[in-house]
C-alpha atoms as a PDB file:
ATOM      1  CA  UNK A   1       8.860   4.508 -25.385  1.00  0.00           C
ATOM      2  CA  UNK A   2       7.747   4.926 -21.642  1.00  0.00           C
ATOM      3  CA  UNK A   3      10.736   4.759 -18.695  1.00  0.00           C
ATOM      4  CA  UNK A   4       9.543   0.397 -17.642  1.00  0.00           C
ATOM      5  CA  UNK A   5      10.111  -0.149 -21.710  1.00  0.00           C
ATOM      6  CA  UNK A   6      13.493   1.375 -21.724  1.00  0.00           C
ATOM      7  CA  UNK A   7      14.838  -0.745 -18.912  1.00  0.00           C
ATOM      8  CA  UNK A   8      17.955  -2.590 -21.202  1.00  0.00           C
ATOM      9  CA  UNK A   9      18.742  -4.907 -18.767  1.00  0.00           C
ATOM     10  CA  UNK A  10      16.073  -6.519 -16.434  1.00  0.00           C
ATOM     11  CA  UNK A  11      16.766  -7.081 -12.884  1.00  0.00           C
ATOM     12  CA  UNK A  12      17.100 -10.052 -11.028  1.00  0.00           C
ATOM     13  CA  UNK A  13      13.624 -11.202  -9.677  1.00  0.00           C
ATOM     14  CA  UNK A  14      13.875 -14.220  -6.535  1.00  0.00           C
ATOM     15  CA  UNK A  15      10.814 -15.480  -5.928  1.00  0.00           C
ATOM     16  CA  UNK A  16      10.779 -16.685  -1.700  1.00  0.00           C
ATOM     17  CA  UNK A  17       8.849 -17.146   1.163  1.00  0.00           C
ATOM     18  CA  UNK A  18       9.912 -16.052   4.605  1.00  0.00           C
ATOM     19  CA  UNK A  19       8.332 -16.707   8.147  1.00  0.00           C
ATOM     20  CA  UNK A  20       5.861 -14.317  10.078  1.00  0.00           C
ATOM     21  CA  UNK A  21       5.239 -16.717  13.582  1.00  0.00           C
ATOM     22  CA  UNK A  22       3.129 -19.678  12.352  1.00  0.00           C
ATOM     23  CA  UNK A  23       2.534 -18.450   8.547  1.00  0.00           C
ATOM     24  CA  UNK A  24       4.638 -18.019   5.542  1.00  0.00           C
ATOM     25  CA  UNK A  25       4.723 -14.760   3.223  1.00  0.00           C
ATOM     26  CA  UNK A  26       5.087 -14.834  -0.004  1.00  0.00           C
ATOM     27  CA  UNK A  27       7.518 -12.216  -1.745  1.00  0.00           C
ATOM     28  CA  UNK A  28       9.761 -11.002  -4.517  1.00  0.00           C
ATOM     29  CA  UNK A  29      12.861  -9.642  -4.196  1.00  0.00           C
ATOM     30  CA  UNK A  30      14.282  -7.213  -7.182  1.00  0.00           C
ATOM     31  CA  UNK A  31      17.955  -7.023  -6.644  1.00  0.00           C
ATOM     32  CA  UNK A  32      19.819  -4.088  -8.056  1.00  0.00           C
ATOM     33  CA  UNK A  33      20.805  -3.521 -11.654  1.00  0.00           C
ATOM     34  CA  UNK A  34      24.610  -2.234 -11.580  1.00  0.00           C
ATOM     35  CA  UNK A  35      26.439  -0.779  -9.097  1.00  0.00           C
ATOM     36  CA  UNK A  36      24.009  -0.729  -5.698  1.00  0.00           C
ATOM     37  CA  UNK A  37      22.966   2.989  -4.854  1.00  0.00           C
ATOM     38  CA  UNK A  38      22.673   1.995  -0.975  1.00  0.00           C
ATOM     39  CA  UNK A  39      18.774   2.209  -1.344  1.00  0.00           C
ATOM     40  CA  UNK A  40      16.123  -0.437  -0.655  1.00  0.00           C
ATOM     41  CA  UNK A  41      12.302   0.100  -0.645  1.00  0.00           C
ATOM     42  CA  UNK A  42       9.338  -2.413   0.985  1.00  0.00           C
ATOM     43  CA  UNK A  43       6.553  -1.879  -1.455  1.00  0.00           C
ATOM     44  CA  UNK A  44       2.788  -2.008   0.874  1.00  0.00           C
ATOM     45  CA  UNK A  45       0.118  -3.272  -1.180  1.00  0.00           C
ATOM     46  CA  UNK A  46      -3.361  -1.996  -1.120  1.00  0.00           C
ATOM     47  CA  UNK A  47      -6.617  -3.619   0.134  1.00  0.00           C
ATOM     48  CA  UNK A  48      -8.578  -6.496  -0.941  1.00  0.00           C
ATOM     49  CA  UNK A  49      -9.730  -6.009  -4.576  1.00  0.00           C
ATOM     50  CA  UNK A  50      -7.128  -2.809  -4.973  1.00  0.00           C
ATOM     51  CA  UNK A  51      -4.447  -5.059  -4.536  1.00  0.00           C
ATOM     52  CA  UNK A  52      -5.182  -6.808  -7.267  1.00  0.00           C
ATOM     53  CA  UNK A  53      -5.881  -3.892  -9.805  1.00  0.00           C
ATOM     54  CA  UNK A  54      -2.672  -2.060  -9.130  1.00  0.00           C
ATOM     55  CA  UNK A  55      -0.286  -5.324  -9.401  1.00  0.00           C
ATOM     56  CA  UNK A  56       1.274  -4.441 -12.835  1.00  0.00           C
ATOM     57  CA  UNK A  57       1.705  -0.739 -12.078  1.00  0.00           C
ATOM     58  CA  UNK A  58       3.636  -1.933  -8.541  1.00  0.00           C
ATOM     59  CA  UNK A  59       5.513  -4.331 -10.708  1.00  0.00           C
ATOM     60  CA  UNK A  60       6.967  -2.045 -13.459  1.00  0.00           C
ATOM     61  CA  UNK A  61       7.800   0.544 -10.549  1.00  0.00           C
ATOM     62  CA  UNK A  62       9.747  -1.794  -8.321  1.00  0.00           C
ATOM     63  CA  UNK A  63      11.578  -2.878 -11.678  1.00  0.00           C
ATOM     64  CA  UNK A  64      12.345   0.639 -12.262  1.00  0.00           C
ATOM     65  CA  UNK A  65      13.976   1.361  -8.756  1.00  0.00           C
ATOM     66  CA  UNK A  66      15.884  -1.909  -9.150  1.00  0.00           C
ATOM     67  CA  UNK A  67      17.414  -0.103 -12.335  1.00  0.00           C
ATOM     68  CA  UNK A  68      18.543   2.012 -10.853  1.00  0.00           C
ATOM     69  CA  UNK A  69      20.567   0.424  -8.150  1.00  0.00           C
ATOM     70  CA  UNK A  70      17.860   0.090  -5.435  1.00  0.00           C
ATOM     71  CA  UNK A  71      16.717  -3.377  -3.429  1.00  0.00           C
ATOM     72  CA  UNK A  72      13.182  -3.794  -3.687  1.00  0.00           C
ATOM     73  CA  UNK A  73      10.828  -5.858  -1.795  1.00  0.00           C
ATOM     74  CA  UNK A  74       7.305  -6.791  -3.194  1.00  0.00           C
ATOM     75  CA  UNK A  75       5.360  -9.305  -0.614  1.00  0.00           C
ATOM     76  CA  UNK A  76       1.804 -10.188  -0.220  1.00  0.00           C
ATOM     77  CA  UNK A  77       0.399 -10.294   3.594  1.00  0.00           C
ATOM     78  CA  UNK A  78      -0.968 -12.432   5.180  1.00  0.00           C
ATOM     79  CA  UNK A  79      -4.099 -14.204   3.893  1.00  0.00           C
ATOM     80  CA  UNK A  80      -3.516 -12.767   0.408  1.00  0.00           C
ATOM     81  CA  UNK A  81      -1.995 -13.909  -3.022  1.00  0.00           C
ATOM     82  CA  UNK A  82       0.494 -16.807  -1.897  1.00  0.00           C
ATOM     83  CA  UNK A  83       0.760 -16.334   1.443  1.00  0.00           C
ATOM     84  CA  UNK A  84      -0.460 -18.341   3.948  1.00  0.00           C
ATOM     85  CA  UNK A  85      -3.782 -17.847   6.046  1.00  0.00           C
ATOM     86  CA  UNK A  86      -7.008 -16.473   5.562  1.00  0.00           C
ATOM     87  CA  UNK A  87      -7.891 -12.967   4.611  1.00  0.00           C
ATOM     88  CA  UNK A  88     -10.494 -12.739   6.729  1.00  0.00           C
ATOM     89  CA  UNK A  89      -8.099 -13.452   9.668  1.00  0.00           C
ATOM     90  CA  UNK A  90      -6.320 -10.191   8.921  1.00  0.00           C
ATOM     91  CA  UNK A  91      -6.120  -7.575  10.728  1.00  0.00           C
ATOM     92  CA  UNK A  92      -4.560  -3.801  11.083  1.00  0.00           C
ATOM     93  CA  UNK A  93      -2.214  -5.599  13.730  1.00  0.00           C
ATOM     94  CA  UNK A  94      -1.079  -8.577  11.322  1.00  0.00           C
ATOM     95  CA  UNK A  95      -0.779  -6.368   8.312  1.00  0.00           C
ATOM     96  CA  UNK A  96       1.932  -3.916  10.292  1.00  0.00           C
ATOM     97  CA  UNK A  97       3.358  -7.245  11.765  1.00  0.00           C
ATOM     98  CA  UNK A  98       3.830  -8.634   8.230  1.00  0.00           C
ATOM     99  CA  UNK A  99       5.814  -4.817   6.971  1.00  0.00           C
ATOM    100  CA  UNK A 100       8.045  -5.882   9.934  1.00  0.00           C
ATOM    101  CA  UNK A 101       9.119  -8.947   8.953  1.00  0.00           C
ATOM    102  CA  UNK A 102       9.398  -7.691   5.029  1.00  0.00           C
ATOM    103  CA  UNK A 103      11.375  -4.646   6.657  1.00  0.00           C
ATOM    104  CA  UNK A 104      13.776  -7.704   8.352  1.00  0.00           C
ATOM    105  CA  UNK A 105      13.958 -10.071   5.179  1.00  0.00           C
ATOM    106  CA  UNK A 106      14.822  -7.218   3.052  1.00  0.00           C
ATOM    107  CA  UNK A 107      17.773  -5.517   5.340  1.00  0.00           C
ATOM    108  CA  UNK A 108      18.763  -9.461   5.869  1.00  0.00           C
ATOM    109  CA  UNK A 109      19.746  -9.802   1.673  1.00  0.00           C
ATOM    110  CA  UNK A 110      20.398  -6.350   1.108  1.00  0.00           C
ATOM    111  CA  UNK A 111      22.666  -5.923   4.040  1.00  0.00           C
ATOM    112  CA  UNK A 112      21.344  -2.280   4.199  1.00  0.00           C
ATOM    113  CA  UNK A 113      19.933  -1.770   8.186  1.00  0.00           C
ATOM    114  CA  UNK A 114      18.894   1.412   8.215  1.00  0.00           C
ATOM    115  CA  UNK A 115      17.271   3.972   5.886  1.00  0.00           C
ATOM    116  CA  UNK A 116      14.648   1.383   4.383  1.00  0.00           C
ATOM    117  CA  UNK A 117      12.023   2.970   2.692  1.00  0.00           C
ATOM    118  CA  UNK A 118       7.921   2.221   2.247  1.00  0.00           C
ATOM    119  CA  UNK A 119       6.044   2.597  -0.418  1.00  0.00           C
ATOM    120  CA  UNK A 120       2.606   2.143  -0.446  1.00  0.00           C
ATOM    121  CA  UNK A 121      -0.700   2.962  -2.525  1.00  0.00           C
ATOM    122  CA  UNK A 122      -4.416   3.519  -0.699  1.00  0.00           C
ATOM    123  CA  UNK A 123      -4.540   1.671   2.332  1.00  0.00           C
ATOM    124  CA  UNK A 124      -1.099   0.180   1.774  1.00  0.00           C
ATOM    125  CA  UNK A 125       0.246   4.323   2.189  1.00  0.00           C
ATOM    126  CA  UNK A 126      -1.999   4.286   5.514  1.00  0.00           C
ATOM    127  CA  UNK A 127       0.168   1.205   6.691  1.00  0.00           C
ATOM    128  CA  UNK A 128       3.558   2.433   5.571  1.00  0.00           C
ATOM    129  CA  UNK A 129       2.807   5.058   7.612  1.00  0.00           C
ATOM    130  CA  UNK A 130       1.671   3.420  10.785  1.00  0.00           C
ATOM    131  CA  UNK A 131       4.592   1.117  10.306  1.00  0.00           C
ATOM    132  CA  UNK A 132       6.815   3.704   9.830  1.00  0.00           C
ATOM    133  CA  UNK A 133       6.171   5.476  13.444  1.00  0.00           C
ATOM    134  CA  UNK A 134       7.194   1.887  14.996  1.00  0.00           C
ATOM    135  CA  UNK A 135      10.026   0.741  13.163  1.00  0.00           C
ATOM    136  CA  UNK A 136      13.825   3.183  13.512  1.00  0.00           C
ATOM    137  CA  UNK A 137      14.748   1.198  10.129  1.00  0.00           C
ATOM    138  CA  UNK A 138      12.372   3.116   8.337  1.00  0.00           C
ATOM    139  CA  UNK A 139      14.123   6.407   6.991  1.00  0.00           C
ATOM    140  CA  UNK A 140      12.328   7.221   3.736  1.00  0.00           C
ATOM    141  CA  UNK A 141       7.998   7.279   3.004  1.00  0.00           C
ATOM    142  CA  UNK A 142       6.465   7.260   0.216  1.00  0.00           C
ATOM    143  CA  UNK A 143       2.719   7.356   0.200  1.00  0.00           C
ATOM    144  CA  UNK A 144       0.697   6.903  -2.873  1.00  0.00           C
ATOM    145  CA  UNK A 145      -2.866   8.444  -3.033  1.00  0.00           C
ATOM    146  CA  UNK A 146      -3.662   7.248   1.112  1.00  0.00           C
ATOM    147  CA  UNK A 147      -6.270   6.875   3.058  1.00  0.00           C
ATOM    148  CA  UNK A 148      -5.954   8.927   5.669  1.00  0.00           C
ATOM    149  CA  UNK A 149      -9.259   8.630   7.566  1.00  0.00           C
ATOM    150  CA  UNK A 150     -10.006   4.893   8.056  1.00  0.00           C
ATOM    151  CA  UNK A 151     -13.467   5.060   9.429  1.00  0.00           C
ATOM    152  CA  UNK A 152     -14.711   7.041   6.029  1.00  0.00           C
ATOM    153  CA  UNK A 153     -12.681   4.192   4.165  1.00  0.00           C
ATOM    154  CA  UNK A 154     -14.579   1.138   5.952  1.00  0.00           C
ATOM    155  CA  UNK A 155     -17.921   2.984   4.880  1.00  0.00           C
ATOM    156  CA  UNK A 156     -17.379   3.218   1.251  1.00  0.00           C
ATOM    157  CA  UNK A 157     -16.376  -0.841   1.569  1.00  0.00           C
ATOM    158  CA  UNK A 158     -19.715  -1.619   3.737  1.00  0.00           C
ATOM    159  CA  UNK A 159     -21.652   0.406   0.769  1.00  0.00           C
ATOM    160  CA  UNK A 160     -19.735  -2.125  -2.208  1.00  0.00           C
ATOM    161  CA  UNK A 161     -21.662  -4.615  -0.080  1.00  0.00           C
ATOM    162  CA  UNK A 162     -24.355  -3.073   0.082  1.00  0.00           C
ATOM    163  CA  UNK A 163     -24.761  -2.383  -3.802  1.00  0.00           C
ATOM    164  CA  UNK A 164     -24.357  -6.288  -4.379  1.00  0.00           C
ATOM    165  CA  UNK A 165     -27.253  -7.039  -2.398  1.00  0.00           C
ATOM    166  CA  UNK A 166     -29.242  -4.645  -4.205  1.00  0.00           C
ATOM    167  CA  UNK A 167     -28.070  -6.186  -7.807  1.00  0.00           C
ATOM    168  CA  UNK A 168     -28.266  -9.506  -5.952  1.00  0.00           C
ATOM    169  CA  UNK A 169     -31.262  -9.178  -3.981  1.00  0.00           C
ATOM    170  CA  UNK A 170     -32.935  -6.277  -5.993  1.00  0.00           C
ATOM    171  CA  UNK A 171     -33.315  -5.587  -1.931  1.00  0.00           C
ATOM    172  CA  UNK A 172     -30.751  -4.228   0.903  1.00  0.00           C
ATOM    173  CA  UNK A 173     -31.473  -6.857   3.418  1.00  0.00           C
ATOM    174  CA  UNK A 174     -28.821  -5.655   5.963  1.00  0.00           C
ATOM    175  CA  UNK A 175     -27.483  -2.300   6.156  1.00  0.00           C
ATOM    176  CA  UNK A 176     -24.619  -1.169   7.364  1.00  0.00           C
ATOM    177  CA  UNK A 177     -25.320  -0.712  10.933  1.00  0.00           C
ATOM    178  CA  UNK A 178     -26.564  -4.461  10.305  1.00  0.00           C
ATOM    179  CA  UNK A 179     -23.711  -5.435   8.565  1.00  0.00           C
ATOM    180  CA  UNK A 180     -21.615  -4.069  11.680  1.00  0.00           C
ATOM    181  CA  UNK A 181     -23.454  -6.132  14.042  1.00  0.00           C
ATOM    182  CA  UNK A 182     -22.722  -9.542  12.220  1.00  0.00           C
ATOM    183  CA  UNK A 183     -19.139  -8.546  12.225  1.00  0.00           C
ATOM    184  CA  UNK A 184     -19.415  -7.927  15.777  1.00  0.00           C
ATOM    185  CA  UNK A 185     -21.035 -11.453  16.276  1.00  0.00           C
ATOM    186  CA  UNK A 186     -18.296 -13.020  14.379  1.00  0.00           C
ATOM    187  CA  UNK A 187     -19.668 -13.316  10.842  1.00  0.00           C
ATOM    188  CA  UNK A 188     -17.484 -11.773   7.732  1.00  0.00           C
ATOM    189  CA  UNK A 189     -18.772  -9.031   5.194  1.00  0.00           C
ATOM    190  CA  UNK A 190     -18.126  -9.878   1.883  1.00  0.00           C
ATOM    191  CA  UNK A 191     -16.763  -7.174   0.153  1.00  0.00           C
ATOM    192  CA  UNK A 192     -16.177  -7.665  -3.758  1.00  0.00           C
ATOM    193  CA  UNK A 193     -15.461 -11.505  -3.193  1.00  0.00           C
ATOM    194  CA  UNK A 194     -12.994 -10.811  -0.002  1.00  0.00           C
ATOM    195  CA  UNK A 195     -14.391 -11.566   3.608  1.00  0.00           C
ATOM    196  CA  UNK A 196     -13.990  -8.716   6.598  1.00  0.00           C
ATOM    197  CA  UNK A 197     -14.012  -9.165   9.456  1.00  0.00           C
ATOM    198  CA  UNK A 198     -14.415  -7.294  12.958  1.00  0.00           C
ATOM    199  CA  UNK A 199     -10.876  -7.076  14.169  1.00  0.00           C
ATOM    200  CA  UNK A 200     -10.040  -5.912  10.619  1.00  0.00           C
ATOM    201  CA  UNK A 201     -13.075  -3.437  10.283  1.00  0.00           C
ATOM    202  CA  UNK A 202     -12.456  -2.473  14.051  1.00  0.00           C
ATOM    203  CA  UNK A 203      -8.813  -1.245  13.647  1.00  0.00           C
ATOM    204  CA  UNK A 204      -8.565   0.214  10.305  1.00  0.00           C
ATOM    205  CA  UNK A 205     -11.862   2.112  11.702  1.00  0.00           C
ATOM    206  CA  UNK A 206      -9.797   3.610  14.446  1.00  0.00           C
ATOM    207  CA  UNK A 207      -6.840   4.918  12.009  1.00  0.00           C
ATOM    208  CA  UNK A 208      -7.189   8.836  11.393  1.00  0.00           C
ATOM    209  CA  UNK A 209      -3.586   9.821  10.344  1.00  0.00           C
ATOM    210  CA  UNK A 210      -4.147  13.280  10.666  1.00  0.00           C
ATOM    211  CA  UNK A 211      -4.153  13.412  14.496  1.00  0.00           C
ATOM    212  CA  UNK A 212      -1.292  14.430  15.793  1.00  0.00           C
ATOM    213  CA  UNK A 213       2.508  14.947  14.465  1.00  0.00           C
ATOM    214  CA  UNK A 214       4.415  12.107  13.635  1.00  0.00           C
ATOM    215  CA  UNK A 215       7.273  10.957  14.897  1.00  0.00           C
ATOM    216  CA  UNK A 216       8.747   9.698  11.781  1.00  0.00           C
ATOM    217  CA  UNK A 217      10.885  12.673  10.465  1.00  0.00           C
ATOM    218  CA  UNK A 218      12.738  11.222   7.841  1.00  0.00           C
ATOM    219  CA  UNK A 219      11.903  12.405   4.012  1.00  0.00           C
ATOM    220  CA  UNK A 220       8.112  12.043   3.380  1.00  0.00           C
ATOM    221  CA  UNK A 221       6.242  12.106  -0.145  1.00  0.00           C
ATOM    222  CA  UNK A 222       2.181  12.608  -0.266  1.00  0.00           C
ATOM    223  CA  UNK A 223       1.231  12.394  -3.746  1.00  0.00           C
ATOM    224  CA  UNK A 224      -2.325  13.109  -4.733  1.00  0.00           C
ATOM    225  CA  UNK A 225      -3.451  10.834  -7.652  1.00  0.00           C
ATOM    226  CA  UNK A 226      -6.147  12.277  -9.802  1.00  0.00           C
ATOM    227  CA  UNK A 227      -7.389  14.694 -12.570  1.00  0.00           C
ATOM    228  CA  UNK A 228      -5.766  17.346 -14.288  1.00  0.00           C
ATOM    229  CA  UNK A 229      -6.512  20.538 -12.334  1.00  0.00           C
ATOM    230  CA  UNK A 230      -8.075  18.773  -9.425  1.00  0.00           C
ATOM    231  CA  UNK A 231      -7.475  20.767  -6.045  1.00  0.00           C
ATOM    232  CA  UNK A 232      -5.572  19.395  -3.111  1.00  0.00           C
ATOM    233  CA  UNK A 233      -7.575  17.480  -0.861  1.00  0.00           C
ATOM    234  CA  UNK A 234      -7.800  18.963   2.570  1.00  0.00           C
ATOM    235  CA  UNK A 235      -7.094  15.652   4.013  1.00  0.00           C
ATOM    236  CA  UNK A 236      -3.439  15.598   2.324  1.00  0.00           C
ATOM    237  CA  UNK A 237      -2.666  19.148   3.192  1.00  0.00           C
ATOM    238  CA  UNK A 238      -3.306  17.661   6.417  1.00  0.00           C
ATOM    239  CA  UNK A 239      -1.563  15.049   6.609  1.00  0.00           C
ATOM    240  CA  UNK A 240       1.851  16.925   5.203  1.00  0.00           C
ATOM    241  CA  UNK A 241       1.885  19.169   8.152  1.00  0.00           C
ATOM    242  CA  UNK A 242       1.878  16.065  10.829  1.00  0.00           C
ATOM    243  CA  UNK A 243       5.381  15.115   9.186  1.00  0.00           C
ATOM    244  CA  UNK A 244       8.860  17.583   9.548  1.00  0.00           C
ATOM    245  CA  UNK A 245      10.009  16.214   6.388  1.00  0.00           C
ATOM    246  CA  UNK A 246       6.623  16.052   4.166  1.00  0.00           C
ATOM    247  CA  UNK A 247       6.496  17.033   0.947  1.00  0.00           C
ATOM    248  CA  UNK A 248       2.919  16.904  -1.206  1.00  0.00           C
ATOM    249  CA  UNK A 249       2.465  16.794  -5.059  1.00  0.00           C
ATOM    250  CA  UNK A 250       0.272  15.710  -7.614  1.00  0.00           C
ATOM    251  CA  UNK A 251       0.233  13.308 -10.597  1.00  0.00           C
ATOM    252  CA  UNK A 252      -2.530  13.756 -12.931  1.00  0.00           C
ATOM    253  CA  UNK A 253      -3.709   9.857 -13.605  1.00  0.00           C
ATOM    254  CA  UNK A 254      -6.350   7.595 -13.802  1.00  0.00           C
ATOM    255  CA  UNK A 255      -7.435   5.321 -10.166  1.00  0.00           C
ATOM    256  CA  UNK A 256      -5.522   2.144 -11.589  1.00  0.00           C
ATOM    257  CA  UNK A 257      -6.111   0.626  -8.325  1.00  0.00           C
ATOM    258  CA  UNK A 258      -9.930   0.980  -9.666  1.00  0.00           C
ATOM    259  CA  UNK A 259     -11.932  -1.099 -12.250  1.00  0.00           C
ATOM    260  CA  UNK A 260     -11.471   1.545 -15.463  1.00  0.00           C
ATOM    261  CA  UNK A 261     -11.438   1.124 -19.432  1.00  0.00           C
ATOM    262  CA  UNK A 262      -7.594   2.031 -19.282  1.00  0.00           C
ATOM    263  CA  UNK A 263      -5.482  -0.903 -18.520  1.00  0.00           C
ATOM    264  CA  UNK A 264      -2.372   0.878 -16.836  1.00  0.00           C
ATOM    265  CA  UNK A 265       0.685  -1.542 -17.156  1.00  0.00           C
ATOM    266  CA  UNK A 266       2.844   1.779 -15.585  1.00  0.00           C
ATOM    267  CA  UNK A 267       1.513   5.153 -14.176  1.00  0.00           C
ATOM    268  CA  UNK A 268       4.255   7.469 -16.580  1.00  0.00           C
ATOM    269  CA  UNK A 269       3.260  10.844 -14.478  1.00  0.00           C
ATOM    270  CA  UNK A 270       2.792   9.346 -10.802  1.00  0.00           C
ATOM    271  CA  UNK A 271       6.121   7.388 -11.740  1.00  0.00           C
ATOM    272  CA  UNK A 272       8.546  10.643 -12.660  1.00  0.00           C
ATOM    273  CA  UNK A 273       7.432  12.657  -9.826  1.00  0.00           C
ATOM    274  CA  UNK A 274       7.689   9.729  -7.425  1.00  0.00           C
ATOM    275  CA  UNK A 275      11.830   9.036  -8.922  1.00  0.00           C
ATOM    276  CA  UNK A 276      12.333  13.129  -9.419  1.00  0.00           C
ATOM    277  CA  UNK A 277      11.907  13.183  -5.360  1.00  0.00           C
ATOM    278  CA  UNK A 278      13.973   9.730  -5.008  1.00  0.00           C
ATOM    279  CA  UNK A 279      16.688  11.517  -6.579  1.00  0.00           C
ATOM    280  CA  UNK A 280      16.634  14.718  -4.593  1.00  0.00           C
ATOM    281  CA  UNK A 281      16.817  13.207  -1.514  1.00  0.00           C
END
């Protein structure tokens, strides 16, 4: 029996929606199972099709926290799942806008104020982190597997387009310098059925959390996702030594957040190493 299938008694799951300006979010609160242990967590979903693969894995985690006596927030921003607006209108400014507002509902109905923590996986670990340098509420990171240069991360999106043409078109009519350009003139790239835009392309471009230390200090987990035996990558190493408090590991597991035989309900090893830390700290 894994840890999600020995949960005895379920937590409480509120479905909600809560204001960002002129759109709604969309979000679940987990409350805690027995007596409260003071923690709460805002869970940062991936990008675009990631999102969606790694839904059932974020699930069973958040209901394993909430077992064990932590508030947890799952939301969908802006423009995805039920929330209101248009992906394509998303940006690296409205996603960190929408962790704010999660970060506010969250200490609102959990009545905790400080010492929130993010979790995130890919691109949603590159956002807990940016939101975590803006936000004093913020006191615990957890960062699943990020991306920590955005500019290489656009790229490898651009080339998904560009390997639909080719099944598409057996052609690539625009490449990506192209495909940069019509962003620029206010077209969208569509990248595995999701539309980007310039702002969006433009900003997470721009992100390289390596630069410079942090000023978040609070406890900080890196884990490295992959293969049994696979070597640090120099981009995590990194990345621990911009943060006082960083600590890196590895879980040896398959990309759920990818499109793979295995249909991961929970990640077992990426899950233990991720509450072992929890509890130390």
């Amino acid at each position: 029996m894994d840890t999600v299938s020995a949960i005895t008694t379920p937590p409480i799951e509120t479905p909600l929606f809560f204001e960002n300006g002129v759109y709604r979010l969309f979000g679940i609160v987990h409350q805690p199972v027995g007596a409260p242990s003071g923690a709460a967590w805002v869970f940062c979903h991936p990008f675009a099709e990631e999102k969606l693969l790694a839904q059932r894995v974020y699930v069973s985690f958040a209901r394993l926290l909430a077992a064990r006596g932590a508030w947890v927030m799952r939301f969908d921003a802006m423009g995805n799942g039920d929330s209101e607006g248009q992906f394509s209108a998303a940006s690296v400014d409205t996603m960190l806008s929408d962790i704010d507002c999660a970060i506010h509902y969250l200490e609102g109905v959990s009545g905790i104020s400080r010492g929130i923590g993010l979790l995130g996986l890919r691109f949603g670990a590159t956002l807990a982190a940016l939101a975590a340098e803006r936000s004093p509420k913020v006191g615990r990171l957890v960062l699943w597997d990020p991306i920590v240069d955005g500019g290489k991360y656009m790229q490898e999106l651009l080339r998904i387009n560009l390997t639909t043409q080719s099944v598409v078109y057996k052609e690539i009519r625009h490449n990506r310098e192209a495909l940069v350009g019509m962003m620029k003139e206010g077209a969208t790239v569509n990248i595995d059925g999701y539309e980007l835009a310039y702002p969006c392309y433009e900003q997470a471009s721009a992100i390289n959390l390596k630069e410079g230390r942090k000023r978040f200090a609070g406890p900080c987990l890196i884990v490295q996702v992959g293969k049994d035996g696979q070597p640090i990558h120099p981009d995590l190493k990194a990345l621990q030594e911009t943060y006082p408090g960083g600590d890196l590991k590895s879980a040896v597991e398959e990309p759920f957040w990818k499109e793979i035989k295995r249909w991961y309900r929970a990640a077992p090893k990426l899950f233990d190493t991720t509450l072992a830390w929890v509890a130390a700290r």
